[in-house]
N, C-alpha and C. Protein backbone atom coordinates (compact mmCIF):
# COMPACT_ATOMS: atom_id res chain seq x y z
N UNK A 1 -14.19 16.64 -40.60
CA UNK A 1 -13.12 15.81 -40.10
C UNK A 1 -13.64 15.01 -38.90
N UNK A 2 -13.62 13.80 -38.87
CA UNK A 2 -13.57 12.40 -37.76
C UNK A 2 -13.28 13.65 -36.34
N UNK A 3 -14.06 13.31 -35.36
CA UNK A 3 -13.48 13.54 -33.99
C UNK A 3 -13.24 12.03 -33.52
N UNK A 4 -11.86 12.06 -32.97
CA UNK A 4 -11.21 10.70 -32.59
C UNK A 4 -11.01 11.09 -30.95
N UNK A 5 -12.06 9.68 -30.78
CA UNK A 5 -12.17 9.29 -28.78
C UNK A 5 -11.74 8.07 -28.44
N UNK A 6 -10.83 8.51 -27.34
CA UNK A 6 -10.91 6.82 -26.69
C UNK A 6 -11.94 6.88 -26.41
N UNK A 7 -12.45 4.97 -25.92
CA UNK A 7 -13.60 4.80 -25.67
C UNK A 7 -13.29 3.83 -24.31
N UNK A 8 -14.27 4.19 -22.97
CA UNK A 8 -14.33 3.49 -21.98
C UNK A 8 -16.00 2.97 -21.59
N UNK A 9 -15.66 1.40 -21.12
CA UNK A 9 -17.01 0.95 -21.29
C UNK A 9 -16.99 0.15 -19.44
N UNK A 10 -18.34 1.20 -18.74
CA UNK A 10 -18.13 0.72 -17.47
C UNK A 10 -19.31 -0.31 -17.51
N UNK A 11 -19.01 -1.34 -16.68
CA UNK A 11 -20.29 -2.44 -16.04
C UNK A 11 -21.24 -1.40 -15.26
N UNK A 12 -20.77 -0.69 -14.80
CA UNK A 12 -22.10 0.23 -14.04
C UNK A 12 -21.06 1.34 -13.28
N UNK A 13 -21.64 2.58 -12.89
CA UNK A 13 -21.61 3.42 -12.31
C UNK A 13 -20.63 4.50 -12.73
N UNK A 14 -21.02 4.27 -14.32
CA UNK A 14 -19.89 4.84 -15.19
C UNK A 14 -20.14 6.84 -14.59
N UNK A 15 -21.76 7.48 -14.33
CA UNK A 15 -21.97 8.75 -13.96
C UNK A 15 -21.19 9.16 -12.89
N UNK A 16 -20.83 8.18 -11.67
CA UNK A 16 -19.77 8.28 -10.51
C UNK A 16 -18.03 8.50 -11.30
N UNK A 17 -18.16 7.59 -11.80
CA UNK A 17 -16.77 7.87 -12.29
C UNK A 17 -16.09 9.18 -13.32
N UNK A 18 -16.98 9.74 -14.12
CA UNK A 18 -16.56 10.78 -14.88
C UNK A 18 -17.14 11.56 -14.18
N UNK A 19 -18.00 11.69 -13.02
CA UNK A 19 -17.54 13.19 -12.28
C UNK A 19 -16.53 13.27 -11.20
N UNK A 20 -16.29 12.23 -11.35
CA UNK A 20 -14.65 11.83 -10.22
C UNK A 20 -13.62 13.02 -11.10
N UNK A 21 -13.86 12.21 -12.47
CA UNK A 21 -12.84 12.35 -13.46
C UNK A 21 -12.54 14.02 -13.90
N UNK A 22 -13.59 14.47 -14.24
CA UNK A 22 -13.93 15.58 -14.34
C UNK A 22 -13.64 16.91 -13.78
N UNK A 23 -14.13 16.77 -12.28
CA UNK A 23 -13.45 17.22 -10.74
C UNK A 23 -12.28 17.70 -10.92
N UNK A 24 -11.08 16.35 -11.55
CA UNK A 24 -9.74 16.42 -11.11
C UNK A 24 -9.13 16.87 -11.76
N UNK A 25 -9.45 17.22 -13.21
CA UNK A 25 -8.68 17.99 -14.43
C UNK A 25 -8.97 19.51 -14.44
N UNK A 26 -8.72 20.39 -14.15
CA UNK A 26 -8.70 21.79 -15.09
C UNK A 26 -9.31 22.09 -16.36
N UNK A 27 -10.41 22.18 -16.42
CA UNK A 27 -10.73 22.03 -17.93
C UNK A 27 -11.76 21.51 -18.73
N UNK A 28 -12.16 20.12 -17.76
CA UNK A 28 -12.75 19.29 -17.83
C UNK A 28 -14.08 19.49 -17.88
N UNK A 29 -14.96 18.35 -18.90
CA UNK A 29 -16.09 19.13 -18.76
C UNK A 29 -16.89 18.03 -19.49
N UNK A 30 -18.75 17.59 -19.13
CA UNK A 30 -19.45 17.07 -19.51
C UNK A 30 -19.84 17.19 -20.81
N UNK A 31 -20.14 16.71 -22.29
CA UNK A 31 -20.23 17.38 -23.24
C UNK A 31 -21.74 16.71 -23.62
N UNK A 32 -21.51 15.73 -23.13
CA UNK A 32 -23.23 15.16 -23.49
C UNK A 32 -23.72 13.93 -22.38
N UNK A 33 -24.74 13.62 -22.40
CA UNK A 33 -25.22 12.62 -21.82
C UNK A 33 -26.50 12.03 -22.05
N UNK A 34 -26.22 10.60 -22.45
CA UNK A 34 -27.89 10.03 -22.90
C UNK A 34 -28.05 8.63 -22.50
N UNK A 35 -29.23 8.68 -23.00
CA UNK A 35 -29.57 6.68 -22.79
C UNK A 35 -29.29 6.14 -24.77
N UNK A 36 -30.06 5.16 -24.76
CA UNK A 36 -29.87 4.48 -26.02
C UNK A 36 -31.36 4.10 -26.08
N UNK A 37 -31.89 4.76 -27.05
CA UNK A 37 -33.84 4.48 -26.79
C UNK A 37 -33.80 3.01 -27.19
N UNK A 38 -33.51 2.39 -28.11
CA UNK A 38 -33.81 1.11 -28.32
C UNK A 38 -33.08 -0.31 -27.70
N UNK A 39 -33.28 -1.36 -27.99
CA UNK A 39 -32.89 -2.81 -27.53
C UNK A 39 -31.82 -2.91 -28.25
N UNK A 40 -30.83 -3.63 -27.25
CA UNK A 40 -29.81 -3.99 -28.00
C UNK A 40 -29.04 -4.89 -27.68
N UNK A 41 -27.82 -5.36 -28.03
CA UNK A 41 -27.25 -6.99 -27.46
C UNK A 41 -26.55 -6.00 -26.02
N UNK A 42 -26.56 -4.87 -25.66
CA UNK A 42 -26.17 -4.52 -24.30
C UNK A 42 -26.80 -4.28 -23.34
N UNK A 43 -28.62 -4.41 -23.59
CA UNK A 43 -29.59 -4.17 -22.70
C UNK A 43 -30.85 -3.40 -23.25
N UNK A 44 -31.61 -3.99 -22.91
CA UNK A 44 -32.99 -3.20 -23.39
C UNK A 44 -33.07 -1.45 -23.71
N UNK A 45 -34.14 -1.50 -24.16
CA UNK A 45 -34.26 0.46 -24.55
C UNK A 45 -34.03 1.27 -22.84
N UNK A 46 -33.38 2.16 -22.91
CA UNK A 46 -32.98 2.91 -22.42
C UNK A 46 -32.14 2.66 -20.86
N UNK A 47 -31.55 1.04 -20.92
CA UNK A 47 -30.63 1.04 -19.56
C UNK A 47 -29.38 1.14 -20.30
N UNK A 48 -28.80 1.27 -21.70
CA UNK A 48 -27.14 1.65 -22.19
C UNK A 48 -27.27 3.41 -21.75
N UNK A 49 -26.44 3.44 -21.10
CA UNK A 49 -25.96 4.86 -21.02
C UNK A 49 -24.78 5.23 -21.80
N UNK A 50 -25.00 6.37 -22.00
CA UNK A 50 -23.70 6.60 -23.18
C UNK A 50 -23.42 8.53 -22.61
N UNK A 51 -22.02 8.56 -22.45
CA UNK A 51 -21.72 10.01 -23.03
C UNK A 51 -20.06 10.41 -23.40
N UNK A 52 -20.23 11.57 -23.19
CA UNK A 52 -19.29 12.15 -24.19
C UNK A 52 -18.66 13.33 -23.42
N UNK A 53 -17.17 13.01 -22.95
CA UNK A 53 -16.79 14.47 -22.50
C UNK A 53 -15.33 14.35 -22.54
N UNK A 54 -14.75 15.42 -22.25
CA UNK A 54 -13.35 15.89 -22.02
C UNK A 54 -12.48 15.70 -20.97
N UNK A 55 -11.70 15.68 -21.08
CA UNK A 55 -10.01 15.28 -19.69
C UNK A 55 -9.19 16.28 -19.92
N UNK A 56 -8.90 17.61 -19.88
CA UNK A 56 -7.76 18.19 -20.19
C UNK A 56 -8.08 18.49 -21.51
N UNK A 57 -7.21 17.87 -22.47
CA UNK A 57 -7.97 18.29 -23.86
C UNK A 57 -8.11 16.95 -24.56
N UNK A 58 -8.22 15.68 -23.81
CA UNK A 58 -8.42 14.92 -24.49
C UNK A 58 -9.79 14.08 -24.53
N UNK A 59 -10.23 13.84 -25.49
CA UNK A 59 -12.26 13.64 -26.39
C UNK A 59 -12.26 11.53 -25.26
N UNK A 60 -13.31 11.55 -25.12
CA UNK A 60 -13.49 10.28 -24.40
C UNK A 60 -15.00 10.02 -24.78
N UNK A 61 -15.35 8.62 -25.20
CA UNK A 61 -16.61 8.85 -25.04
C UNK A 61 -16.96 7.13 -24.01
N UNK A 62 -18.31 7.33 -23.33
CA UNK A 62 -18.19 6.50 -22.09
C UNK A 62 -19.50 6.28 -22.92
N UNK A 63 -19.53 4.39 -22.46
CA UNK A 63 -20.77 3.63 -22.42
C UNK A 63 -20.80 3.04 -20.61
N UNK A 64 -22.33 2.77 -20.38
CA UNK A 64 -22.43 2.20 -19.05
C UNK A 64 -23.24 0.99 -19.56
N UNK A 65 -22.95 -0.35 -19.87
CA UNK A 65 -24.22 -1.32 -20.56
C UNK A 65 -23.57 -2.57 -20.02
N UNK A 66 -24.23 -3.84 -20.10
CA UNK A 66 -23.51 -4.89 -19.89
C UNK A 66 -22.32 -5.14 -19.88
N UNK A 67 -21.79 -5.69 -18.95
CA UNK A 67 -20.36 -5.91 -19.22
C UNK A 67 -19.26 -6.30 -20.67
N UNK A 68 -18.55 -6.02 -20.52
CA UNK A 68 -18.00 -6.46 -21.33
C UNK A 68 -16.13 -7.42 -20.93
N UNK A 69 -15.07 -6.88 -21.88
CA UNK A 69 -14.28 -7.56 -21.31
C UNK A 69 -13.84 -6.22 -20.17
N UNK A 70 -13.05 -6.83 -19.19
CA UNK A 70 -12.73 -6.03 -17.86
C UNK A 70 -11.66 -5.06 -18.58
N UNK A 71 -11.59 -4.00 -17.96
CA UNK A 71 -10.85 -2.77 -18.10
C UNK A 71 -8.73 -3.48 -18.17
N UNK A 72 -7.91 -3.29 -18.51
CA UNK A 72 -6.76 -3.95 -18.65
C UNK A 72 -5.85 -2.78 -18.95
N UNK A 73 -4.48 -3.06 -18.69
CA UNK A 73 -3.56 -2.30 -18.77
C UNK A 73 -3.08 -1.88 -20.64
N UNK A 74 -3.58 -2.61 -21.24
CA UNK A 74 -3.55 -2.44 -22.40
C UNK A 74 -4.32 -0.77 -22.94
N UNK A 75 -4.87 -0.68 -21.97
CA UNK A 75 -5.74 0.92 -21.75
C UNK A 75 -5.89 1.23 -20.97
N UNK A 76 -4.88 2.43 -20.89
CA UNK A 76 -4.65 3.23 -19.80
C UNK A 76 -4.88 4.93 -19.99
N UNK A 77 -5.13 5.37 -18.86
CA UNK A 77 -5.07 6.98 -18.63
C UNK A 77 -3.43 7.51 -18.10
N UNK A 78 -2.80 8.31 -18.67
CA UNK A 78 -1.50 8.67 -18.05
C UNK A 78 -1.59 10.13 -17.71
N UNK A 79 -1.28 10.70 -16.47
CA UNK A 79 -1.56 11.92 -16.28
C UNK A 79 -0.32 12.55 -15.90
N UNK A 80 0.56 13.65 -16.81
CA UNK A 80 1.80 13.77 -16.52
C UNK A 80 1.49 15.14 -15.37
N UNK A 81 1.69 14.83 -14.44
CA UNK A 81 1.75 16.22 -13.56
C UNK A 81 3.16 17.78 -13.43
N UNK A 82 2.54 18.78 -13.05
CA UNK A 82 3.56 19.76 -13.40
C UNK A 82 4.97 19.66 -11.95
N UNK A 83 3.80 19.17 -10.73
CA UNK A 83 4.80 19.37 -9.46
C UNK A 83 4.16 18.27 -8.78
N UNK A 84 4.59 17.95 -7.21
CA UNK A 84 4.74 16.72 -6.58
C UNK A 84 2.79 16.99 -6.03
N UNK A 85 2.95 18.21 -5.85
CA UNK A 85 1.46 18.27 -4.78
C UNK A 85 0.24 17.43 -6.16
N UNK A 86 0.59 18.04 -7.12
CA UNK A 86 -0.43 17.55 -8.18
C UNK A 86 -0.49 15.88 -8.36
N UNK A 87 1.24 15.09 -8.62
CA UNK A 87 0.88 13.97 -7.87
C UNK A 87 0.21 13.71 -7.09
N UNK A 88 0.22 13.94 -6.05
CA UNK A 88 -0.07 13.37 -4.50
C UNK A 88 -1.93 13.52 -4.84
N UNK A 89 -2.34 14.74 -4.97
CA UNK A 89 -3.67 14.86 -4.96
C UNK A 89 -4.40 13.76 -6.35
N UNK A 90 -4.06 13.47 -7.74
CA UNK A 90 -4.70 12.97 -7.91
C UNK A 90 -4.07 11.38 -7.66
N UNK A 91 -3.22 10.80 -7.14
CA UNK A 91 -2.71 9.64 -6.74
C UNK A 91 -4.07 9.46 -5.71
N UNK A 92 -4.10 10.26 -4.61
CA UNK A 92 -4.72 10.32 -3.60
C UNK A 92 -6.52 9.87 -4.19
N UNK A 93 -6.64 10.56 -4.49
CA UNK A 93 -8.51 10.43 -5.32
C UNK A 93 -7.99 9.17 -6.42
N UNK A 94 -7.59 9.00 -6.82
CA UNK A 94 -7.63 7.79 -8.19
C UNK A 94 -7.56 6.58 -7.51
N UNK A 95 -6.94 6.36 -6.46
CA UNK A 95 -6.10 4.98 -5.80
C UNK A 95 -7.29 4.72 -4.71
N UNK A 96 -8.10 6.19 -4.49
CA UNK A 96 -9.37 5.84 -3.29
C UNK A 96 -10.01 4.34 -4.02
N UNK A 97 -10.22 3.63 -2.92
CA UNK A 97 -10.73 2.44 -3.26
C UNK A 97 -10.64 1.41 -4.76
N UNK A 98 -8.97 1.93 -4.62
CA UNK A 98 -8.34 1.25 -5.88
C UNK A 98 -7.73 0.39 -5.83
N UNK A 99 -6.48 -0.27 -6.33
CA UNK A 99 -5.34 -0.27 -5.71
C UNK A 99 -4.24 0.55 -6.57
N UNK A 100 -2.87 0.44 -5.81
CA UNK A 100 -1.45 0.56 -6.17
C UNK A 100 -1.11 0.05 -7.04
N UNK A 101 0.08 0.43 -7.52
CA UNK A 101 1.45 -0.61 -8.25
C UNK A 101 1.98 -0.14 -8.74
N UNK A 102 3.70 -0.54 -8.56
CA UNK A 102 4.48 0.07 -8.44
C UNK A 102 5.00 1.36 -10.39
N UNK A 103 5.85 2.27 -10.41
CA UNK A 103 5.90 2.92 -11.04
C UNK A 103 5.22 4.14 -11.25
N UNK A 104 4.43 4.24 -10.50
CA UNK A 104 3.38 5.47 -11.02
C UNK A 104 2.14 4.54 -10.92
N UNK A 105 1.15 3.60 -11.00
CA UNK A 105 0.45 3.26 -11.58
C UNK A 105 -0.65 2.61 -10.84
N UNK A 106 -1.99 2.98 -10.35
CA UNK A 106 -2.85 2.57 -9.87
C UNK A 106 -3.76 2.10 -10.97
N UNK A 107 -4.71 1.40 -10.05
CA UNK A 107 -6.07 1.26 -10.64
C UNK A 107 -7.23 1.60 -10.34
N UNK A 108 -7.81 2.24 -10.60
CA UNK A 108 -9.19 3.14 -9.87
C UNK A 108 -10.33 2.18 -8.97
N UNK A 109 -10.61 2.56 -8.70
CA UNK A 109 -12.25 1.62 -8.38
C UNK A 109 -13.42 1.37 -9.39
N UNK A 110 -13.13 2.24 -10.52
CA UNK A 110 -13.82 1.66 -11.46
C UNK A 110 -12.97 0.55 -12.01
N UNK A 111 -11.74 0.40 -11.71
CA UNK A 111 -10.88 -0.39 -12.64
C UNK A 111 -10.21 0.23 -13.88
N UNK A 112 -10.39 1.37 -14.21
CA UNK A 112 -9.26 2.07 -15.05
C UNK A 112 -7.70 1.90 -14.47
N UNK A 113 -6.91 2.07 -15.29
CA UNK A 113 -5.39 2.45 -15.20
C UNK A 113 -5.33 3.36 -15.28
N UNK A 114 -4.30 3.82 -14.43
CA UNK A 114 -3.58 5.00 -14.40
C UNK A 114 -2.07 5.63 -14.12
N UNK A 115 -1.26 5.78 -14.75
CA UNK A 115 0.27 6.20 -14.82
C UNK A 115 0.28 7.90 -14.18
N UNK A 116 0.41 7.61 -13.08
CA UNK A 116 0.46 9.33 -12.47
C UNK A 116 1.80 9.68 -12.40
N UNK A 117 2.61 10.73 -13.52
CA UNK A 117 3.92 10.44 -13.15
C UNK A 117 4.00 11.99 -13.14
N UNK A 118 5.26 12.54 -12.48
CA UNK A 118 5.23 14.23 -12.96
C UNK A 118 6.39 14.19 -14.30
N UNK A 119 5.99 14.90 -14.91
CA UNK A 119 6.78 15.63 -16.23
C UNK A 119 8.13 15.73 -16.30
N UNK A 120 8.72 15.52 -14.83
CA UNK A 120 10.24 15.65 -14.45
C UNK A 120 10.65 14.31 -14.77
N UNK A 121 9.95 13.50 -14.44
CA UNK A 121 10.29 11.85 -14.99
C UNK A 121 11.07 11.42 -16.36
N UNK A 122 10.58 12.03 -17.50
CA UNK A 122 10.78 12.08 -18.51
C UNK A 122 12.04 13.09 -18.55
N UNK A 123 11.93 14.17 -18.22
CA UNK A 123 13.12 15.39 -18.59
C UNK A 123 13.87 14.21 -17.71
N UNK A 124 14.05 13.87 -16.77
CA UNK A 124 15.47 13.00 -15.70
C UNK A 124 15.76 11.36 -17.02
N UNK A 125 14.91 11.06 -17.14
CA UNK A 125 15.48 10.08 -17.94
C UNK A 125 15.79 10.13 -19.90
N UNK A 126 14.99 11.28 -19.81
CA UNK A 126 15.87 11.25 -21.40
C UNK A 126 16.87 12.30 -21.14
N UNK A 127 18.01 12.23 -22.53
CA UNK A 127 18.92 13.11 -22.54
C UNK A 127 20.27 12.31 -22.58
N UNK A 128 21.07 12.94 -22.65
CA UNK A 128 22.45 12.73 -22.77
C UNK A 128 22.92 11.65 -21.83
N UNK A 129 22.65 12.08 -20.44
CA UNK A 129 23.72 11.19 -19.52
C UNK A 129 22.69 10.17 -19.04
N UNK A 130 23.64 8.95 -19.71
CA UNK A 130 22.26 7.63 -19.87
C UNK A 130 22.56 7.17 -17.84
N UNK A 131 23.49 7.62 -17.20
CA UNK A 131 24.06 7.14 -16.64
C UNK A 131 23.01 7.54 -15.32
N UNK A 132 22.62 8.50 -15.49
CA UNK A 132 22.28 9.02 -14.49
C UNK A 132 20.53 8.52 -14.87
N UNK A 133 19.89 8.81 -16.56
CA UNK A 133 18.78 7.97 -16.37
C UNK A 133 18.28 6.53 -16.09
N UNK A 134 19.65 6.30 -16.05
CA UNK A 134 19.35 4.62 -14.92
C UNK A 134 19.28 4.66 -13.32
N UNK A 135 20.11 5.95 -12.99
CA UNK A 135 20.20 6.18 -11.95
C UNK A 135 18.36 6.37 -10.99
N UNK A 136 17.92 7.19 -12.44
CA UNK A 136 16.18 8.11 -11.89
C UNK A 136 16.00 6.73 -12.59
N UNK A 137 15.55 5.84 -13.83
CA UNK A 137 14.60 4.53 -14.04
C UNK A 137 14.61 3.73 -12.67
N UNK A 138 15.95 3.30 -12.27
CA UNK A 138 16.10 2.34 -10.80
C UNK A 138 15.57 2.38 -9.69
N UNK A 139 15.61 4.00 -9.05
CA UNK A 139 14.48 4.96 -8.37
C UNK A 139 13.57 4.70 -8.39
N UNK A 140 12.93 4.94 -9.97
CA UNK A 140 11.54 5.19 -10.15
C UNK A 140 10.98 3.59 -9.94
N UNK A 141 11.63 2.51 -10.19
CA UNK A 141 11.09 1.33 -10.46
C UNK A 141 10.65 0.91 -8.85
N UNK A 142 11.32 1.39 -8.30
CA UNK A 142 11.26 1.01 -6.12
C UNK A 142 9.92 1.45 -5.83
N UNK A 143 9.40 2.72 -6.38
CA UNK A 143 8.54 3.83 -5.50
C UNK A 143 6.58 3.15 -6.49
N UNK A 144 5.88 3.65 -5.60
CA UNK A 144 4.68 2.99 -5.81
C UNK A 144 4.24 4.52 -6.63
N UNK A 145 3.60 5.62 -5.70
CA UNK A 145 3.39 6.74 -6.06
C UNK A 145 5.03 7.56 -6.37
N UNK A 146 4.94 8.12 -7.28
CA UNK A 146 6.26 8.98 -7.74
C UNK A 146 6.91 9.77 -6.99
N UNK A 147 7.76 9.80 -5.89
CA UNK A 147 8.30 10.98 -5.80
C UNK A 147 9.34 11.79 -5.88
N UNK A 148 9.35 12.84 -6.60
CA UNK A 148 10.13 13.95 -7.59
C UNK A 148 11.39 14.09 -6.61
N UNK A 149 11.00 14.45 -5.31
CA UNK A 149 12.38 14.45 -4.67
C UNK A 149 13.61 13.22 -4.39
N UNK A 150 12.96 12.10 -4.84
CA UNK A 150 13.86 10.97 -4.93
C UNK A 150 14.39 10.75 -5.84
N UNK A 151 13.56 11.34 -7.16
CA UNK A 151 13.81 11.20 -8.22
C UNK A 151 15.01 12.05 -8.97
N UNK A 152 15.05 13.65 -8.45
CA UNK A 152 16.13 14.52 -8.18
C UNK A 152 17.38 13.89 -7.24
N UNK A 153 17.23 13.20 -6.31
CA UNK A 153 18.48 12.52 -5.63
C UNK A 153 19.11 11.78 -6.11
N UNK A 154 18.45 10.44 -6.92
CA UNK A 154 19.06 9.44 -7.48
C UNK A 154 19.64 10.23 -8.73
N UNK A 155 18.90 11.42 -9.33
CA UNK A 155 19.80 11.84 -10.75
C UNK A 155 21.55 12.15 -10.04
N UNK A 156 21.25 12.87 -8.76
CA UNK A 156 22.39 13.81 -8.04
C UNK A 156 23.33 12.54 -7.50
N UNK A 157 23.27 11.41 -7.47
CA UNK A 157 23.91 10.46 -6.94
C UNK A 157 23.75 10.29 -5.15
N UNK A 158 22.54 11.33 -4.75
CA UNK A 158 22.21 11.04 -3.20
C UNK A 158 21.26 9.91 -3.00
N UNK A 159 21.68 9.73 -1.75
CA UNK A 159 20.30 8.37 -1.02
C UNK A 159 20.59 7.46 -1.46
């Protein structure tokens, strides 16, 4: 059976970035790492770097070779967190020399996307009382990094 990977392709310093990446997941883990012995339309024998590793439980495989088109929101990483501290810490490391924007959503310094939201996001806006998930969407749409306790107020009709 096919093993199915997203695929991320850095202009350079793709080895910095997946041990960023790596670091920040539970789980996470290097599965391979190589060059590309021969020439190719991405750079001579052995400057494509290529590897292969894990996020949690999800398969990624990374090229480092000539540029290509720039990283875009059309592909993104979303990391649903269990509690606020888990926000904060990888908001904190992802956004280092990134930027912001609003909803959850930075951009790394490599230029990846990223949707850092906690898991409560979803339980507050689906469900029955649409009334109140407009209440947490309206919230959530104000705040840059997520936070759960605002997000619990606006369900409660506080703040």
């Amino acid at each position: 059976m096919a093993i199915i990977r997203q695929q991320l392709w850095f202009a350079q310093e793709m080895e910095e970035a997946l041990t960023c990446y790596i670091a920040l997941f539970p789980g996470s883990k290097l599965e391979w790492h190589s060059t590309l012995p021969a020439d190719s339309p991405s750079g001579p024998a052995g400057s494509v770097k290529m590897a292969g590793f894990i996020l949690g439980d999800q398969r990624y495989l990374a090229f480092e070779a000539h540029p290509m088109d720039p990283f875009t929101h059309r592909f993104a990483i979303a990391a649903e967190c269990d509690d606020q501290a888990e926000v904060d810490r990888l908001w904190a490391v992802l956004s280092e020399g990134g930027k912001t924007e609003p909803c959850g959503w930075l951009q790394d310094r490599w230029g990846i996307s990223w949707q850092v939201v906690p898991k409560r996001l979803g339980e507050l806006i689906r469900g029955d009382d649409r009334a109140r998930a407009q209440r947490v969407a309206e919230a959530m749409l104000k705040m840059g990094k997520i936070d759960i306790a605002a997000l619990e107020a606006a369900a409660n009709h506080q703040g």
